[in-house]
N, C-alpha and C. Protein backbone atom coordinates (compact mmCIF):
# COMPACT_ATOMS: atom_id res chain seq x y z
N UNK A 1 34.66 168.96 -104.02
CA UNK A 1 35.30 167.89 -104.74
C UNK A 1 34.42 167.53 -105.94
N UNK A 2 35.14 167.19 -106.98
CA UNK A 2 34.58 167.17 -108.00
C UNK A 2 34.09 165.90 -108.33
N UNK A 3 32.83 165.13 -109.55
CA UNK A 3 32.72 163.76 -109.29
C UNK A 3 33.91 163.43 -109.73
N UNK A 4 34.61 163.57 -111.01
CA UNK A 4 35.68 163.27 -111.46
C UNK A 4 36.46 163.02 -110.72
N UNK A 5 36.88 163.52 -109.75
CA UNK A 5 38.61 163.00 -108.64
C UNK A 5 37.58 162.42 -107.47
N UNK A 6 36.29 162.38 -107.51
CA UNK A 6 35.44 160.95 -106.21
C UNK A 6 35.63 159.60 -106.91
N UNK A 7 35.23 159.65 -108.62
CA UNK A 7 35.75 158.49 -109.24
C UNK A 7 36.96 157.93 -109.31
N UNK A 8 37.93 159.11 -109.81
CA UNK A 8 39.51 158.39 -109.65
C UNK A 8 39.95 157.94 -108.50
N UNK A 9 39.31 158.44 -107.20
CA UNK A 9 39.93 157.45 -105.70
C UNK A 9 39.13 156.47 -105.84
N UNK A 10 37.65 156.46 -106.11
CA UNK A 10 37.53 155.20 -106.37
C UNK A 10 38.02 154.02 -107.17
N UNK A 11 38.34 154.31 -108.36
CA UNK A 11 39.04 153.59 -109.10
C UNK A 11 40.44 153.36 -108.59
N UNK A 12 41.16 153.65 -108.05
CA UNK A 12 42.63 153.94 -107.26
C UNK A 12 42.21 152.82 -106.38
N UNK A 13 41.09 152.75 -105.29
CA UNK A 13 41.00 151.76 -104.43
C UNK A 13 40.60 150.50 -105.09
N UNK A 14 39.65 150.34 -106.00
CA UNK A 14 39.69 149.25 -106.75
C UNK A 14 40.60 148.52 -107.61
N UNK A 15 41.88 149.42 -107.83
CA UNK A 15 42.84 148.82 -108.64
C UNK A 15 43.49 148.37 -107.49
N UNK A 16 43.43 148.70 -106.40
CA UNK A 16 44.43 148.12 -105.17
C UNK A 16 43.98 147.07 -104.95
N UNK A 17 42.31 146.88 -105.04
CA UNK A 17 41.71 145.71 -104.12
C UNK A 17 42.28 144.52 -105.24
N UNK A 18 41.94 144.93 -106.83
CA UNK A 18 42.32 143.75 -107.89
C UNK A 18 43.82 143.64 -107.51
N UNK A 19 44.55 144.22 -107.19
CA UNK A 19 46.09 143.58 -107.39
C UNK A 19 46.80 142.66 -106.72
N UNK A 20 45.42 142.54 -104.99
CA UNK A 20 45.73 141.80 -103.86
C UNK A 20 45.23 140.42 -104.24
N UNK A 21 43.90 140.81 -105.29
CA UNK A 21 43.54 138.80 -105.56
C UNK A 21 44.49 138.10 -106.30
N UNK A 22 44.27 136.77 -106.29
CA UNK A 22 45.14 135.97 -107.37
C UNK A 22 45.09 136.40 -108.45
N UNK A 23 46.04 135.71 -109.00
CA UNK A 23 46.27 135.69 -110.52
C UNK A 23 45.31 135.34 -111.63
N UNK A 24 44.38 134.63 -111.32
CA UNK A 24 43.64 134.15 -112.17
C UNK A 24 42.45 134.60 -111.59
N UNK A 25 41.86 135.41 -110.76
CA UNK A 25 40.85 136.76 -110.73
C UNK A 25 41.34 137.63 -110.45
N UNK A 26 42.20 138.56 -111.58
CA UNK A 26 42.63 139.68 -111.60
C UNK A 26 42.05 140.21 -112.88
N UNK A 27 41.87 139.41 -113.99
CA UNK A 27 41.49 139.92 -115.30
C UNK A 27 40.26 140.18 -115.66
N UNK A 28 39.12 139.86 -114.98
CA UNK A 28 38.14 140.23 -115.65
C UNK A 28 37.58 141.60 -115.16
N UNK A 29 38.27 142.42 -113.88
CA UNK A 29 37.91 143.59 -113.31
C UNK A 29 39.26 144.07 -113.60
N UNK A 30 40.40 143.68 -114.04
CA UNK A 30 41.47 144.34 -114.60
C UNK A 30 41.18 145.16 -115.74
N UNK A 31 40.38 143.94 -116.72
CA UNK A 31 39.98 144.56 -118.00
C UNK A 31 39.22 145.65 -117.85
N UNK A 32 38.36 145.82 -116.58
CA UNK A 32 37.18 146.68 -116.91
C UNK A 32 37.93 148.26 -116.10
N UNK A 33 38.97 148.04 -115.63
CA UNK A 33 40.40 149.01 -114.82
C UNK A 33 40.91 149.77 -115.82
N UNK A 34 41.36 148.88 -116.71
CA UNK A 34 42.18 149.38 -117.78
C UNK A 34 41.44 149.78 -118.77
N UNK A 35 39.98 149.81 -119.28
CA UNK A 35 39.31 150.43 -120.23
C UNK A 35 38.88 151.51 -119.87
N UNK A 36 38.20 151.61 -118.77
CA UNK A 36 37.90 152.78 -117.93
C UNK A 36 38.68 154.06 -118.09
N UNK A 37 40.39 153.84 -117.73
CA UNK A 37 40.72 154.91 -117.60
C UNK A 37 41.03 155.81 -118.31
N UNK A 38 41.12 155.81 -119.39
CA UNK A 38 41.83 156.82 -120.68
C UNK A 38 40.05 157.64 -120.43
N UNK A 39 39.28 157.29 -120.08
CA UNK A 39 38.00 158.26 -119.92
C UNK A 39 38.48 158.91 -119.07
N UNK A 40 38.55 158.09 -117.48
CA UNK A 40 38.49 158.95 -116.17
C UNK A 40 39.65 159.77 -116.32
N UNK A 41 41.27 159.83 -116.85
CA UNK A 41 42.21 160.55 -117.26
C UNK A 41 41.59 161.63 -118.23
N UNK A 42 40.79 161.69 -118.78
CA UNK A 42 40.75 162.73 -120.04
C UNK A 42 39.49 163.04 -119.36
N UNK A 43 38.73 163.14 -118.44
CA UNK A 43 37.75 163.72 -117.26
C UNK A 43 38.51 164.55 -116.64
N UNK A 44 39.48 164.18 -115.69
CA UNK A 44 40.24 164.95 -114.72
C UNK A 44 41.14 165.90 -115.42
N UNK A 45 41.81 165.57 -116.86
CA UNK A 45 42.28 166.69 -117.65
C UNK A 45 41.40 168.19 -117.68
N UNK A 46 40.12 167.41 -118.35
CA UNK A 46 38.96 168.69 -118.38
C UNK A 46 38.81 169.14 -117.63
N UNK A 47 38.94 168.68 -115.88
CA UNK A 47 38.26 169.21 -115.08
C UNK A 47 39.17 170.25 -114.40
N UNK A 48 40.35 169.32 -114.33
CA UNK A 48 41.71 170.13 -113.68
C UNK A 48 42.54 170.47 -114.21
N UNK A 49 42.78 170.20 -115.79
CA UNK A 49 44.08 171.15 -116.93
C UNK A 49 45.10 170.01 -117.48
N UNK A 50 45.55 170.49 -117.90
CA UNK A 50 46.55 169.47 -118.50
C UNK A 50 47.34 168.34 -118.09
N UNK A 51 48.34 169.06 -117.25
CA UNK A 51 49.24 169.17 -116.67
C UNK A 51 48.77 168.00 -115.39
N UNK A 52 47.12 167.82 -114.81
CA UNK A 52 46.74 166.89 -114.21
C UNK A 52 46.54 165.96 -114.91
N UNK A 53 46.06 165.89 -116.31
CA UNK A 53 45.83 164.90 -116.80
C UNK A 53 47.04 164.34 -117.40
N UNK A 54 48.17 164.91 -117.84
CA UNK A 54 49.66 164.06 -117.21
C UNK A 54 49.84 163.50 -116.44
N UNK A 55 49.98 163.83 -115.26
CA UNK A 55 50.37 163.04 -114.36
C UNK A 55 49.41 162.23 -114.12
N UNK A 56 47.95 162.11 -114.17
CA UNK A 56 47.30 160.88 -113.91
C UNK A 56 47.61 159.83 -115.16
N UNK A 57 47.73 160.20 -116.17
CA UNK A 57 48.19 159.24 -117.16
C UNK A 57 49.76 158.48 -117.21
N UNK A 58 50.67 159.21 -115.96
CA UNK A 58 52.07 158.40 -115.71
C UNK A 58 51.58 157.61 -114.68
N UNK A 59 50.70 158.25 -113.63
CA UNK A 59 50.52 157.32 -112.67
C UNK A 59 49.83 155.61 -113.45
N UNK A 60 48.92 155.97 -114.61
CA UNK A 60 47.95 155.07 -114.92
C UNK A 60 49.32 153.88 -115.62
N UNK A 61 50.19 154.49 -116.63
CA UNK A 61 51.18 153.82 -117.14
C UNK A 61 52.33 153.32 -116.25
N UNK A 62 51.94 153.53 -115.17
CA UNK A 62 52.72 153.13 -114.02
C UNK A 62 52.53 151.61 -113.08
N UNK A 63 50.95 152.26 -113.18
CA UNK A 63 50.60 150.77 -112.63
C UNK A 63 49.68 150.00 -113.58
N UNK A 64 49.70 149.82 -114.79
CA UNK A 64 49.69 149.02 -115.61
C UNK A 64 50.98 148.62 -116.53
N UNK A 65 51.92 148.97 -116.23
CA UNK A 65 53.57 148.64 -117.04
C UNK A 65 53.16 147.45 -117.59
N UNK A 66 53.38 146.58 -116.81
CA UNK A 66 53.70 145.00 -117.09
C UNK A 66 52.15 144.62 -117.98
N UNK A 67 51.07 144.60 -118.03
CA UNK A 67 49.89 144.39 -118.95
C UNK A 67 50.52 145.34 -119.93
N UNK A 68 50.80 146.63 -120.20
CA UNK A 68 50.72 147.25 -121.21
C UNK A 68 51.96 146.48 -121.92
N UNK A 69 52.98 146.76 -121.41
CA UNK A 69 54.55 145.95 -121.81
C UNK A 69 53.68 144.41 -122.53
N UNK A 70 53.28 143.42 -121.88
CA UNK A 70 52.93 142.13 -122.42
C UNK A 70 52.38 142.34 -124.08
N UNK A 71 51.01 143.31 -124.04
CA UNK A 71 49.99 143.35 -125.02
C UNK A 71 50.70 143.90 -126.09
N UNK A 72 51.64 144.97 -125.52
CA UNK A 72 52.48 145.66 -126.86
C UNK A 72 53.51 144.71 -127.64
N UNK A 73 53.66 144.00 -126.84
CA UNK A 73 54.83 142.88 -127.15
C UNK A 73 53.74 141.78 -128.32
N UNK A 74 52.73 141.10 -127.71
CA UNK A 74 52.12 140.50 -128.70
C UNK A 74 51.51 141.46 -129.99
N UNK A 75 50.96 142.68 -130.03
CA UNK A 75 50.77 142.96 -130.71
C UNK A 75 51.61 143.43 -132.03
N UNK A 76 52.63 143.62 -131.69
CA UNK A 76 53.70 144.14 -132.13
C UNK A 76 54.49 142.79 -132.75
N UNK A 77 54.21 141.33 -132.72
CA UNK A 77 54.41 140.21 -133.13
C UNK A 77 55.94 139.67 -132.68
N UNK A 78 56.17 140.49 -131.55
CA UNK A 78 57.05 140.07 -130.68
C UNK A 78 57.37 139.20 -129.50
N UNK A 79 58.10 138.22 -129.37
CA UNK A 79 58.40 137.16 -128.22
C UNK A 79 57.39 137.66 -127.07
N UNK A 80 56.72 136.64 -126.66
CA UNK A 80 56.45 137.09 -125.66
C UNK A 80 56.59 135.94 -124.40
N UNK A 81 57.10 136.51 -122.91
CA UNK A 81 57.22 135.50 -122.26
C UNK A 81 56.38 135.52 -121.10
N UNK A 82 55.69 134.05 -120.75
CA UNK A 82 54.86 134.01 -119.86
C UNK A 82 54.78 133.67 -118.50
């Protein structure tokens, strides 16, 4: 096993553990969830081909929808509802 896919289950279990706390300690290890991965995705690409690093990047846009959906919405200078 490679470190690359020992990190992504790790990170996989840590995005589980953040999603079980409240609402208002979810963001500061959210943030550090969601910066992380466009590395650990473009790791497991290198390590395992493309085609893995697809699908870890639907899984990643999968379970960040709703943060990504929000941020694109403000950035984009669009309604946003809270």
């Amino acid at each position: 096993m490679t470190p690359s896919l020992i990190i992504a289950c790790g990170w996989v279990f840590a995005s589980t553990i953040v999603a079980m706390l409240p609402m208002r300690l979810q963001f500061p290890p959210g943030v550090v969830l969601l910066a992380s991965a466009p590395v650990l995705i473009l790791w497991l690409g290198y390590d395992y081909g493309w085609f893995i690093g697809v699908l870890a990047f639907a899984a990643f846009v999968s379970m960040f929808r709703n943060p990504i959906r929000y941020y694109w919405r403000k950035w984009t200078g669009r309604e946003v509802s809270e």
